[in-house]
C-alpha atoms as a PDB file:
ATOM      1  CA  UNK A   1      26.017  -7.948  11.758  1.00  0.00           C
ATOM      2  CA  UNK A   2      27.477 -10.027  14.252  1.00  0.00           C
ATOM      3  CA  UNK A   3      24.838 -12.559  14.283  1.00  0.00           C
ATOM      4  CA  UNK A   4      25.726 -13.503  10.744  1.00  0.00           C
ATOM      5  CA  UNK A   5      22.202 -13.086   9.649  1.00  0.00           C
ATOM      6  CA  UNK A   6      21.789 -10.395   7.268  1.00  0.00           C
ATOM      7  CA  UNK A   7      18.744  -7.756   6.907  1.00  0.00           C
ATOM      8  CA  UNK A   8      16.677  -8.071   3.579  1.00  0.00           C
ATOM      9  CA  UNK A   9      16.049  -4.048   2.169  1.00  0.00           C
ATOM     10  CA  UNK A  10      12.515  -4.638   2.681  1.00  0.00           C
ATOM     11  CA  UNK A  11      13.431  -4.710   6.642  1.00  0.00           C
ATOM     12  CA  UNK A  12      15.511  -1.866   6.181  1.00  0.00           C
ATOM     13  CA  UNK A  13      13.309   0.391   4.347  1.00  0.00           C
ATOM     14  CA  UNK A  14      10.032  -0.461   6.828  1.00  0.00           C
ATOM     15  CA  UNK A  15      12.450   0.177  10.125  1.00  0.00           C
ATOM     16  CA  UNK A  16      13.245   3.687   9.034  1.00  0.00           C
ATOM     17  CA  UNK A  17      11.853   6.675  10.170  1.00  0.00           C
ATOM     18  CA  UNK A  18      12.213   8.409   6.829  1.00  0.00           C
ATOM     19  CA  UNK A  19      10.022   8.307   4.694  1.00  0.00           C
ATOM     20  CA  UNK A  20      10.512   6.409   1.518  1.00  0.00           C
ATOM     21  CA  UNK A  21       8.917   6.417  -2.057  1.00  0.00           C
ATOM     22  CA  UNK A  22      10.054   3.619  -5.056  1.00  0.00           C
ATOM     23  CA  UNK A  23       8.247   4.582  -7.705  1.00  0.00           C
ATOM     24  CA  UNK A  24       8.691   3.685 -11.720  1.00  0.00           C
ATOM     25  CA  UNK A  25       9.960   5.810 -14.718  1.00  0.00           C
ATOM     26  CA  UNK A  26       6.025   7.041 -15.062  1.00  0.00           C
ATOM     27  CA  UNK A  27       6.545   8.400 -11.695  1.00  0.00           C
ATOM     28  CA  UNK A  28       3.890   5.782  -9.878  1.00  0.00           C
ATOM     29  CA  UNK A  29       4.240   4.483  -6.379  1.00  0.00           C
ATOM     30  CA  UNK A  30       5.374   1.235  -6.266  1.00  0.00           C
ATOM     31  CA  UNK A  31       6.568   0.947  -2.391  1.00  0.00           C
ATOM     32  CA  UNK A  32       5.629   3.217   0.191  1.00  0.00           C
ATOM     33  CA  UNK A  33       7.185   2.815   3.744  1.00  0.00           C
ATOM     34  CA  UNK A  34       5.663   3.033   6.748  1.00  0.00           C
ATOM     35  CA  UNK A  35       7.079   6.526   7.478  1.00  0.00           C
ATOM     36  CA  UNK A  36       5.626   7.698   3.619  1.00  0.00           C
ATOM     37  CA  UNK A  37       2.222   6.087   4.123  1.00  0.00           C
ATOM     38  CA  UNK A  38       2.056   8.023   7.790  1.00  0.00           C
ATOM     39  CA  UNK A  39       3.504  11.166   6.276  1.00  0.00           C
ATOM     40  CA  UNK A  40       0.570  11.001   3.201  1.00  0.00           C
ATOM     41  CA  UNK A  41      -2.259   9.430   5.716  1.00  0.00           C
ATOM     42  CA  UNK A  42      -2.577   6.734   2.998  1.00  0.00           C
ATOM     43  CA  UNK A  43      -1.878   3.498   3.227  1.00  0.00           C
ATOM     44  CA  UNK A  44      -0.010   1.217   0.938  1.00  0.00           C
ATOM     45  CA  UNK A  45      -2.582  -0.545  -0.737  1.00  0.00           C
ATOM     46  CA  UNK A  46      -4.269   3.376  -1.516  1.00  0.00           C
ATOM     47  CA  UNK A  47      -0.862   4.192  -2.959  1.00  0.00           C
ATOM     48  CA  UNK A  48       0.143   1.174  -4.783  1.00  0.00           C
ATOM     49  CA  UNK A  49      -0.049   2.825  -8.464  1.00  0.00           C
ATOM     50  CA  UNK A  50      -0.929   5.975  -7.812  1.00  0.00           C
ATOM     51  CA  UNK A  51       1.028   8.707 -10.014  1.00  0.00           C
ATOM     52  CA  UNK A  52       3.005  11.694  -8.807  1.00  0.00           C
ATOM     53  CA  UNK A  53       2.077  14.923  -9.930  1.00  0.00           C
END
């Protein structure tokens, strides 16, 4: 960047307009992005945990 100041992912992954899913090896949400939680009508908190089918 030609500021010199750098983007943390967290910035990166909430300015997107895909959406995005982490989730662990038991297939539970761990991070939703804006995008996701829009796309599922749910928000964050709601999906913080919640297993995949």
């Amino acid at each position: 960047m030609a500021s010199g100041i750098q983007p943390d992912a967290g910035q990166i992954l909430n300015s997107l307009i895909n959406s995005v899913l982490v989730v662990d090896d038991a297939l539970a949400i761990h991070y939703a992005n804006p995008a996701a939680q829009q796309l599922l009508a749910q928000s964050s908190r709601k999906l913080f945990g919640t297993p995949l089918p």
